[in-house]
N, C-alpha and C. Protein backbone atom coordinates (compact mmCIF):
# COMPACT_ATOMS: atom_id res chain seq x y z
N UNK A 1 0.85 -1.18 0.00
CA UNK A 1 0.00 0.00 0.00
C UNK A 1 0.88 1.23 0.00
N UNK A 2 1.04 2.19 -0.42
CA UNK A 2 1.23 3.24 -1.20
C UNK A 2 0.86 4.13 0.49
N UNK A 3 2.06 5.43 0.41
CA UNK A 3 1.75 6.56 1.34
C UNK A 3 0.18 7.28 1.50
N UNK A 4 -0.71 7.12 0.14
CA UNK A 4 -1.50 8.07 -0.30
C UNK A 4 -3.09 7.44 0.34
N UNK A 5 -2.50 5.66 0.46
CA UNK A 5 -4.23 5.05 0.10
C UNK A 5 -4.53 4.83 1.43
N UNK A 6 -5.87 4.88 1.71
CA UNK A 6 -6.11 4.23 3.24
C UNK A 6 -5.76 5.05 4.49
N UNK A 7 -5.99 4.40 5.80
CA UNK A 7 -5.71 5.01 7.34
C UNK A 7 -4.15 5.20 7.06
N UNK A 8 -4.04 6.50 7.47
CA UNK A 8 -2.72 6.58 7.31
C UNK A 8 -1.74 8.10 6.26
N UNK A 9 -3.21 8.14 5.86
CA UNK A 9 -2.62 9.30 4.54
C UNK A 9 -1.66 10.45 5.17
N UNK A 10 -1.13 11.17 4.27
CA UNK A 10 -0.17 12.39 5.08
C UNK A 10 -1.42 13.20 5.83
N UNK A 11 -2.49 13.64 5.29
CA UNK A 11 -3.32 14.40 6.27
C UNK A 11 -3.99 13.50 7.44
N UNK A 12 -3.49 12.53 7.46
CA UNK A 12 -3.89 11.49 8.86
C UNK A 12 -2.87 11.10 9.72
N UNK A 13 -1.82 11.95 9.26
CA UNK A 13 -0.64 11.39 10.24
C UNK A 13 -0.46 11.49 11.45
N UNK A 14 -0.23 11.08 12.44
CA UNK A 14 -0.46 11.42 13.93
C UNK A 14 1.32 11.53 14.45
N UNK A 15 0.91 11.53 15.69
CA UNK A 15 2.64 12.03 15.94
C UNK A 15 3.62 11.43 15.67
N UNK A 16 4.82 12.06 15.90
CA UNK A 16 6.01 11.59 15.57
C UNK A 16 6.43 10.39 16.07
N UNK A 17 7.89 9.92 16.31
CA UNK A 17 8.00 8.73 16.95
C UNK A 17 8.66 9.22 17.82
N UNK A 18 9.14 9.94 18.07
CA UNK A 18 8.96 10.98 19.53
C UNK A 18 8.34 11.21 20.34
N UNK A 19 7.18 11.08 20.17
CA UNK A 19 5.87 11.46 20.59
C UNK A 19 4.96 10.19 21.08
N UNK A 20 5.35 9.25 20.42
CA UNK A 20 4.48 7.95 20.49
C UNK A 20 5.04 6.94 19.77
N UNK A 21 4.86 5.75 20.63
CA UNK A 21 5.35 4.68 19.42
C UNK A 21 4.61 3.90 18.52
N UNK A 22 4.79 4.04 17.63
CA UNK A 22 4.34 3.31 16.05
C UNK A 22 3.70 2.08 16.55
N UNK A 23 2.02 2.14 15.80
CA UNK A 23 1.01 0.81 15.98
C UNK A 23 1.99 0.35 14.74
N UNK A 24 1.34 -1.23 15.00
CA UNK A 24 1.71 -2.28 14.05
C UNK A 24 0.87 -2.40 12.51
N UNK A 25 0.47 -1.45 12.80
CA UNK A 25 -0.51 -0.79 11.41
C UNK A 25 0.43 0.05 10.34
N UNK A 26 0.95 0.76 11.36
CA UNK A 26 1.19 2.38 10.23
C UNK A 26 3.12 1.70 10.64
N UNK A 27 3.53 0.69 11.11
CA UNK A 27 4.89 0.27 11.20
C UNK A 27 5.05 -0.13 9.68
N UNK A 28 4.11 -1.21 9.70
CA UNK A 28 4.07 -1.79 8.74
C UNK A 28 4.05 -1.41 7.22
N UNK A 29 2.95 -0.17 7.41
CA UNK A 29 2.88 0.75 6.11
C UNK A 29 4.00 1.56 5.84
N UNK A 30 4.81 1.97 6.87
CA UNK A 30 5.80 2.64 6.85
C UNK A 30 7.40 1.87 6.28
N UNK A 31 7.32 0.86 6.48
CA UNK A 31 8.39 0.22 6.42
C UNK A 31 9.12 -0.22 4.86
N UNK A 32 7.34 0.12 3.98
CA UNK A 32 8.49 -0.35 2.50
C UNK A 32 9.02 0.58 2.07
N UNK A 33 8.09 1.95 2.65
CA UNK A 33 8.72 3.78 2.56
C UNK A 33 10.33 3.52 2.61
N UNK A 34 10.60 3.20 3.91
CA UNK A 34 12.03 3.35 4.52
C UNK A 34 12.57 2.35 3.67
N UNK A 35 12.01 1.00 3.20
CA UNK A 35 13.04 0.46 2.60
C UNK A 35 13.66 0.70 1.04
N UNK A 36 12.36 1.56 0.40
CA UNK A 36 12.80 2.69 -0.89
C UNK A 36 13.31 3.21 -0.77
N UNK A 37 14.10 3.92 0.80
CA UNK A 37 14.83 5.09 0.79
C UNK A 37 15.83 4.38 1.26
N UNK A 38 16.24 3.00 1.69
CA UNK A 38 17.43 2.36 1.92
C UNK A 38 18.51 1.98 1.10
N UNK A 39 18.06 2.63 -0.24
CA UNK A 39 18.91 2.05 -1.47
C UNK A 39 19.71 3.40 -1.63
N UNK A 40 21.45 3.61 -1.67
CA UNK A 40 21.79 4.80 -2.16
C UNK A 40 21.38 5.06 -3.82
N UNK A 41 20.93 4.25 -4.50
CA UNK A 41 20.18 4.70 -5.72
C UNK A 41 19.23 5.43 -5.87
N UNK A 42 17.97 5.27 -5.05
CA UNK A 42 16.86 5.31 -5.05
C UNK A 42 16.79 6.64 -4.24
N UNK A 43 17.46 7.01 -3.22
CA UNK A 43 17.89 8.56 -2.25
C UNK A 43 18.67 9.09 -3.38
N UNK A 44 19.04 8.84 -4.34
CA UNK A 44 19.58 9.82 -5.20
C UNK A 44 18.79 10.18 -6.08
N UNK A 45 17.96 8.82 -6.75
CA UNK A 45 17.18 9.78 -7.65
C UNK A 45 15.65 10.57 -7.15
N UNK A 46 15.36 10.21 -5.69
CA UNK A 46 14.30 11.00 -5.17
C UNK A 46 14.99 12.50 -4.96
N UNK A 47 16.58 12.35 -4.70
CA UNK A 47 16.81 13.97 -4.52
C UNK A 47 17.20 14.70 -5.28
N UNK A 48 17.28 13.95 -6.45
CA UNK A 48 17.20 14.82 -7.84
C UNK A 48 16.15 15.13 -8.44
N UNK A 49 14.97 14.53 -8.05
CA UNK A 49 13.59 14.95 -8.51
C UNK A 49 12.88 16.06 -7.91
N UNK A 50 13.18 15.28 -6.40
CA UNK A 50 12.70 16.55 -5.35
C UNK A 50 13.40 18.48 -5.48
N UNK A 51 14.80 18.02 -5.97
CA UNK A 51 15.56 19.40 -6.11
C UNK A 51 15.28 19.99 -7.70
N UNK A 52 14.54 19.55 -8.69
CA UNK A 52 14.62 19.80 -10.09
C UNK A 52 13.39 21.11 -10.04
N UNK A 53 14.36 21.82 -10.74
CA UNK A 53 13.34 22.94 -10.99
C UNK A 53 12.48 23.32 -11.83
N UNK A 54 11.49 23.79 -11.51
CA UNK A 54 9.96 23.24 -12.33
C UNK A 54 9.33 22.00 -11.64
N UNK A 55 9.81 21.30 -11.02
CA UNK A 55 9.14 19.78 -10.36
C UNK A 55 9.20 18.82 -10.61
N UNK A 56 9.46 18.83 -12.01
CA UNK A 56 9.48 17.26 -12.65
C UNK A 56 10.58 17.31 -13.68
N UNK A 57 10.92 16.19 -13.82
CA UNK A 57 12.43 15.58 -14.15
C UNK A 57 11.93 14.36 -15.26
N UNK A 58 12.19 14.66 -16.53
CA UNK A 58 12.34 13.36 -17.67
C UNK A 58 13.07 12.32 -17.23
N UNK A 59 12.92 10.69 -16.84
CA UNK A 59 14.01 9.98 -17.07
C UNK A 59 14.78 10.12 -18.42
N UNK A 60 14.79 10.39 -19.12
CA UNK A 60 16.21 10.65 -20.15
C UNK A 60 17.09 11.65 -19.27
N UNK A 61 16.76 12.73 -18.37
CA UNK A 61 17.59 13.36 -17.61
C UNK A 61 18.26 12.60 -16.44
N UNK A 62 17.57 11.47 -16.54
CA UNK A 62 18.45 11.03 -14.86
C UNK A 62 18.70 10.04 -15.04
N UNK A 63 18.89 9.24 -16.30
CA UNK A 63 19.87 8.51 -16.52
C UNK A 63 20.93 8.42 -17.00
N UNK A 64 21.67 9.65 -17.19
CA UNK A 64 22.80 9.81 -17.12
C UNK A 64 24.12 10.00 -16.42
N UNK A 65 23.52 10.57 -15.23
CA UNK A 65 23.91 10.60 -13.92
C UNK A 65 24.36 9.18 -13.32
N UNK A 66 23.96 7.79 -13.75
CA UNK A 66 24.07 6.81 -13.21
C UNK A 66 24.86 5.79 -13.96
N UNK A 67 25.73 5.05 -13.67
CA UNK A 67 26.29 3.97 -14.76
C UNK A 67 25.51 2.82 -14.68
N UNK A 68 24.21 2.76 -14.63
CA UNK A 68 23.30 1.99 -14.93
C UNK A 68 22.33 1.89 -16.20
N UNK A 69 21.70 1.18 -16.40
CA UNK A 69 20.94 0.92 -17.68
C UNK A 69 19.87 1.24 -17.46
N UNK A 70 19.29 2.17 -18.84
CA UNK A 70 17.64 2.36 -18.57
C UNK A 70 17.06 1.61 -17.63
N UNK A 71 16.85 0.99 -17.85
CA UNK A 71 15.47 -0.57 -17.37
C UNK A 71 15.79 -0.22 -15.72
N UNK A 72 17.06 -0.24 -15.70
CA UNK A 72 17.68 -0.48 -14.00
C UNK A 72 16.89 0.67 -13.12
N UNK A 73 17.21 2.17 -14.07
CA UNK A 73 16.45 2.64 -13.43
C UNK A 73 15.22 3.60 -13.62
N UNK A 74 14.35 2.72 -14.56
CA UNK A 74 12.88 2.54 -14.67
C UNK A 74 12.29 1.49 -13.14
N UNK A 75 13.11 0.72 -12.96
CA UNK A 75 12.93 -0.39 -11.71
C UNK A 75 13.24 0.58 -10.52
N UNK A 76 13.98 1.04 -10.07
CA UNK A 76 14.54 2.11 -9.02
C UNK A 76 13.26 3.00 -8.90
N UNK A 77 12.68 3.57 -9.86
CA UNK A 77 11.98 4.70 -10.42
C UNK A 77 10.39 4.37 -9.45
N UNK A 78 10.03 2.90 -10.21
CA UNK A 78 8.78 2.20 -10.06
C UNK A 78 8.95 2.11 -8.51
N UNK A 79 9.95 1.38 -7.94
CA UNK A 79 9.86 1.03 -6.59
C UNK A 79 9.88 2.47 -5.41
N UNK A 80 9.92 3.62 -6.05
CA UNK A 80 9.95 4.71 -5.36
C UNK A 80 8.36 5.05 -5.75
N UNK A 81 7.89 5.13 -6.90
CA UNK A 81 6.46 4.91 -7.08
C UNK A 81 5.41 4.01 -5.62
N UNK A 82 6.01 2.61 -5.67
CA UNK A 82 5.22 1.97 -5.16
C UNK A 82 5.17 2.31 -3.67
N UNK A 83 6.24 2.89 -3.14
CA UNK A 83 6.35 3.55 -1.91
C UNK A 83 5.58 4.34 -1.66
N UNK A 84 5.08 5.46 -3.06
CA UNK A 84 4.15 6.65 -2.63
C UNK A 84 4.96 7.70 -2.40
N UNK A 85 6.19 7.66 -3.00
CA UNK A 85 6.71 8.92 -2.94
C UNK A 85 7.05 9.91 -4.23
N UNK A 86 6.97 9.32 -5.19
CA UNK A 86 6.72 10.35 -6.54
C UNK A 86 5.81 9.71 -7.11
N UNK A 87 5.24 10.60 -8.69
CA UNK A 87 4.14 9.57 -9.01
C UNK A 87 4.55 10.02 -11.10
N UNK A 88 4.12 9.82 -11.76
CA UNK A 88 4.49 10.19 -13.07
C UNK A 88 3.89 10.46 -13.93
N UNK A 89 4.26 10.67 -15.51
CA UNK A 89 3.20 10.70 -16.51
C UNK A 89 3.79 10.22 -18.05
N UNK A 90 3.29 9.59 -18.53
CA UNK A 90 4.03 9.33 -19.83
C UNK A 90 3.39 10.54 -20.73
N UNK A 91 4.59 11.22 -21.32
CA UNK A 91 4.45 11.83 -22.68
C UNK A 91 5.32 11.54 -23.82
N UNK A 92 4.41 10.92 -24.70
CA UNK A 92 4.86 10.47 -26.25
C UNK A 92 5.86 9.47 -25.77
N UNK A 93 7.49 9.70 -25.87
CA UNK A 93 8.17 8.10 -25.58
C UNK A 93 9.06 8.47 -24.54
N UNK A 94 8.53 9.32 -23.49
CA UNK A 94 9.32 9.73 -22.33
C UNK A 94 8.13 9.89 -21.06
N UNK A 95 8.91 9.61 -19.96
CA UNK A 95 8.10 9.81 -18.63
C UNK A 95 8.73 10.57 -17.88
N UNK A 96 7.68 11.28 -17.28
CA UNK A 96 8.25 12.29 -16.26
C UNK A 96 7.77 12.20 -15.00
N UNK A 97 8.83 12.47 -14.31
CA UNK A 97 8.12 12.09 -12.27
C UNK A 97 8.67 13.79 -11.73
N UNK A 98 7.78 13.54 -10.26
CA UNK A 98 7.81 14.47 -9.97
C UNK A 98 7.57 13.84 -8.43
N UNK A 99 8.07 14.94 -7.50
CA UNK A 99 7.53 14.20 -5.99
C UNK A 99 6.34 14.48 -5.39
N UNK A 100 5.97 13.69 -4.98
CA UNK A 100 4.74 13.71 -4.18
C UNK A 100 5.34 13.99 -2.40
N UNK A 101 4.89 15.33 -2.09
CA UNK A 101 5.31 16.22 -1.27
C UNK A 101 5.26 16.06 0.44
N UNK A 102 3.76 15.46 0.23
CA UNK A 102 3.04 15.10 1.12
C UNK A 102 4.02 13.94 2.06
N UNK A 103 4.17 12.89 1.02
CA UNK A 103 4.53 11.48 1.33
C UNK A 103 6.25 12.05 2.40
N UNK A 104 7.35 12.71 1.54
CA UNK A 104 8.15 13.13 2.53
C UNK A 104 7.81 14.43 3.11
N UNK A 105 6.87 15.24 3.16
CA UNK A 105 6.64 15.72 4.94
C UNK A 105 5.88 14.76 5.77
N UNK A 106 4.98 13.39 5.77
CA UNK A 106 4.85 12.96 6.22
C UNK A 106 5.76 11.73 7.45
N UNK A 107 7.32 11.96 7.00
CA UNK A 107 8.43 11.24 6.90
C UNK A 107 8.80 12.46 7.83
N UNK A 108 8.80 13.34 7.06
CA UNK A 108 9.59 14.96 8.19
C UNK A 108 8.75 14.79 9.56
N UNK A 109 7.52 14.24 9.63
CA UNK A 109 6.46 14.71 10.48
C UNK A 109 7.33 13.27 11.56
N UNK A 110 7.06 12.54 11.30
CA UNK A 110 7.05 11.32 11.94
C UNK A 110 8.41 11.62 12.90
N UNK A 111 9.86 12.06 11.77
CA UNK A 111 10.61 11.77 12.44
C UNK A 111 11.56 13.22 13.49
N UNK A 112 10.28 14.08 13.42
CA UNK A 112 10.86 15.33 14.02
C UNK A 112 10.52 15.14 15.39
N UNK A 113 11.52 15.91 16.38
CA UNK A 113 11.36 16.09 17.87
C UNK A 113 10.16 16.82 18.28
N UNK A 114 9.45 16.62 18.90
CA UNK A 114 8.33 17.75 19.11
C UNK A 114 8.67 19.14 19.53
N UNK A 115 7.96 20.07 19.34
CA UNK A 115 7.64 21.44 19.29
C UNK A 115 8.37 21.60 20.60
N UNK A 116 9.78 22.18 21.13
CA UNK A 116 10.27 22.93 22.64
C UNK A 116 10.42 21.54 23.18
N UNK A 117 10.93 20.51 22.37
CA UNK A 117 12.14 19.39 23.22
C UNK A 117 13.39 19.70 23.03
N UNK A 118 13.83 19.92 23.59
CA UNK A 118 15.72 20.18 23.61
C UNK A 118 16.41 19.20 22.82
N UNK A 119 17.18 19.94 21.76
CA UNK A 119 18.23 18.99 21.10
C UNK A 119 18.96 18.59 21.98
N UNK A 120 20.14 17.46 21.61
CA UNK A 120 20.69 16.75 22.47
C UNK A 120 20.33 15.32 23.15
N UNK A 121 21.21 14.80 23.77
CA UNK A 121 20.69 13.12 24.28
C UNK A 121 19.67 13.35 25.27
N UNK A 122 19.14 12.62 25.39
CA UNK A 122 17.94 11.86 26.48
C UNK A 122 18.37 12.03 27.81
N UNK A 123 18.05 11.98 28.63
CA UNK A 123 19.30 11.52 30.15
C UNK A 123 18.55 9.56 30.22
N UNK A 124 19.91 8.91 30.86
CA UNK A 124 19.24 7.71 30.93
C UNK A 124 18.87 7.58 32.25
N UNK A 125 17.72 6.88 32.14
CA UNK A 125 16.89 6.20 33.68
C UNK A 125 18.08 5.45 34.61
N UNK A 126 18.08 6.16 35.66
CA UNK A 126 19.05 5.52 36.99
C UNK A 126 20.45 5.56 36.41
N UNK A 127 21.06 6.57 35.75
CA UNK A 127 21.92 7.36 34.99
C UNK A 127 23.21 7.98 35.64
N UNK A 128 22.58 8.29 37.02
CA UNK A 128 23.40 9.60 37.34
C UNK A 128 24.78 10.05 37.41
N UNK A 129 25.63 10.78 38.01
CA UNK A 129 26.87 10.77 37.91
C UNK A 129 28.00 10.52 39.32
């Protein structure tokens, strides 16, 4: 399931993991997210899409950047699709993606400190000095 479909959407996101710890619902939904973004391929070409100006990026533009083969990353491309984090459009014999915005502030949301928590470590329980 995709960032977009179902309990869970970016406008349903509830707190961070700061804040609360992750049901076995939205772990689960969350987890193929993180594992699209576990590939240094796949964090490269989301941050070349995300940074392209105008919004959207031709794959003929971003496969050059890579010593990989079309197909390789049409596959890279799709599996960032299926995550729910960009989405595309074919025109004539080229496709173009663009990010879906929502899906990483929903990622920003989850993994930010709440509002007036102090940067820095935790103190640990029965810790002291």
């Amino acid at each position: 399931m995709s960032m977009q479909e179902g309990p869970g959407r970016a406008e349903d996101c509830c707190a961070g993991l700061l804040a609360a710890p992750l049901g076995a619902e939205q772990a689960a939904e969350l987890a193929p997210v993180f594992k699209a973004l576990g590939d240094p391929i796949r964090l490269r070409l989301l941050s070349m899409i995300a940074t392209r100006a105008g919004g959207e990026v031709c794959v003929c533009e971003l496969t050059p950047a890579f010593e990989l083969s079309q197909p390789t990353i049409s596959h890279h491309l799709k599996l960032l699709r299926q995550a729910g984090l960009i989405d595309c459009e074919r025109r004539g014999t080229w496709v173009y993606y663009w990010l879906l915005p929502e899906a990483t502030d929903r990622l920003a949301t989850l993994l930010s400190r709440p509002v007036g928590e102090p940067a820095g470590t935790p103190a640990v329980a029965g810790g002291g000095s």
